[in-house]
Protein backbone atom coordinates (compact mmCIF):
# COMPACT_ATOMS: atom_id res chain seq x y z
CA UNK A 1 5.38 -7.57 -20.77
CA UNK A 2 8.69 -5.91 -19.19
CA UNK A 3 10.02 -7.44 -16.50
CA UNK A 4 10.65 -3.70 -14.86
CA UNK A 5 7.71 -1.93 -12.91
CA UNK A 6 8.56 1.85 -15.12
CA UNK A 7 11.35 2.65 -17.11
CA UNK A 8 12.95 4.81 -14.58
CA UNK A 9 13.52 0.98 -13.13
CA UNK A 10 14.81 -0.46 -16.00
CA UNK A 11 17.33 2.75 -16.27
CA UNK A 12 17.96 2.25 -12.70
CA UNK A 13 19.13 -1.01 -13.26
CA UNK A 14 21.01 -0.43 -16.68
CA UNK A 15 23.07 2.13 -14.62
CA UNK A 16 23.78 0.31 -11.33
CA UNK A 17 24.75 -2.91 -13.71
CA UNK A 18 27.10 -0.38 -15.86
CA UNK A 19 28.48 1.26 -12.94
CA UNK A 20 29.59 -1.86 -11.29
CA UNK A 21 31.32 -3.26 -13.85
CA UNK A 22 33.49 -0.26 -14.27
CA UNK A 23 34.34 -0.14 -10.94
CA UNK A 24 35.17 -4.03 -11.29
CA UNK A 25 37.38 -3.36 -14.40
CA UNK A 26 40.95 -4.52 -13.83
CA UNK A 27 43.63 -2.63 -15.52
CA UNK A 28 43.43 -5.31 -18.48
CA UNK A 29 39.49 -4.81 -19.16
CA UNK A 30 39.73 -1.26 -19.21
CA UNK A 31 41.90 2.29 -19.10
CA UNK A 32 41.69 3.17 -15.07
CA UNK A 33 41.42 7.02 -15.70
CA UNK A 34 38.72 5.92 -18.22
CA UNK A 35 36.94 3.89 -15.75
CA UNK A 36 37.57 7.23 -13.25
CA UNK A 37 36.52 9.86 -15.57
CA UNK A 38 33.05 7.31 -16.09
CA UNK A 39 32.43 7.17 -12.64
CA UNK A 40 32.85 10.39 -11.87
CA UNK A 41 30.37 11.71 -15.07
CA UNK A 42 27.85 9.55 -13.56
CA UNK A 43 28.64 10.95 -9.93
CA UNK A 44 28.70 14.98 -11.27
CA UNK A 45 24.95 13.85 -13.53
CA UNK A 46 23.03 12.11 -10.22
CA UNK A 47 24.41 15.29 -8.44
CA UNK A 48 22.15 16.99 -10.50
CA UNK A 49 18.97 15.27 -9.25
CA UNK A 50 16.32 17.56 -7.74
CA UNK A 51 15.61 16.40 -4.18
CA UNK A 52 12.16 14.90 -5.12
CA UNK A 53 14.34 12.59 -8.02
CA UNK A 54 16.84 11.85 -5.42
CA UNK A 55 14.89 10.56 -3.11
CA UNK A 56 12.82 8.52 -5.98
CA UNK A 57 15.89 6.83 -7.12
CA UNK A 58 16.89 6.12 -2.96
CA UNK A 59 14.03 4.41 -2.87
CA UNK A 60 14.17 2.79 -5.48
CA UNK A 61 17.77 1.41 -4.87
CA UNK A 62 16.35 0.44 -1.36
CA UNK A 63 13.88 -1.43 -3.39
CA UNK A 64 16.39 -3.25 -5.41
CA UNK A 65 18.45 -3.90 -2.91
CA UNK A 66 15.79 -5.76 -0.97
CA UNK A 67 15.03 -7.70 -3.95
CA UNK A 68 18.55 -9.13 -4.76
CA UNK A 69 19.27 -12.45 -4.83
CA UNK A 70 23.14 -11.83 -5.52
CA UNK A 71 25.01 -10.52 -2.32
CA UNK A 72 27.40 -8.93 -4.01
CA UNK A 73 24.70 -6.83 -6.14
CA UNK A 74 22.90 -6.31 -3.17
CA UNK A 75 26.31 -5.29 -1.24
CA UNK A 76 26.86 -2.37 -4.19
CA UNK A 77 23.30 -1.44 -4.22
CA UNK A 78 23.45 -0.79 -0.50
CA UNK A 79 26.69 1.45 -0.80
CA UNK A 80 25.68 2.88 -4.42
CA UNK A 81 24.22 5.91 -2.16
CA UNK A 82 27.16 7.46 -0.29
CA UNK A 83 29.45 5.87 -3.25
CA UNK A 84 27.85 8.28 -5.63
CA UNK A 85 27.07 11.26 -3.49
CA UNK A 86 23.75 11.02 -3.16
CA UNK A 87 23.39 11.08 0.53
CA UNK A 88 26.20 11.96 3.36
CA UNK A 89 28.73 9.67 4.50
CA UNK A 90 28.91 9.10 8.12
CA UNK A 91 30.96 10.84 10.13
């Protein structure tokens, strides 16, 4: 039995897990305009989310978020929104 509810889940959390380690990369672990150009792919592909996806995958996140155990996880989950364009920053 998977441990994920659907497989849009299990994406969800293959993507926020691969995300955050690129952004965690130090110059050593990997090229920073690679790292860039990576998030930035993934920020021009969830761009492309029809509103009904969109707000799927918010919840979702919410969902995840609530669940983590690991503050820092939790911490990028919460952000993971406005970090990758998917709703407005604040003004």
């Amino acid at each position: 039995m998977s441990a994920y509810a659907s497989l849009t889940h299990a994406l969800a959390e293959a993507l926020v897990d691969v995300l955050r380690f690129v952004e965690g990369c130090e110059d050593e672990e990997m090229d920073q305009d690679d790292a860039v150009r990576m998030l930035e792919w993934a920020g021009h592909i969830l761009s492309r989310l029809s509103d009904e996806q969109r707000g799927e995958f918010l919840d979702l996140l919410g969902k995840m978020a609530e669940e983590e155990s690991d503050p820092a996880r939790r911490a990028f989950l919460r952000e993971f929104p406005e970090g990758f364009g998917l709703v407005e920053e604040p003004v």
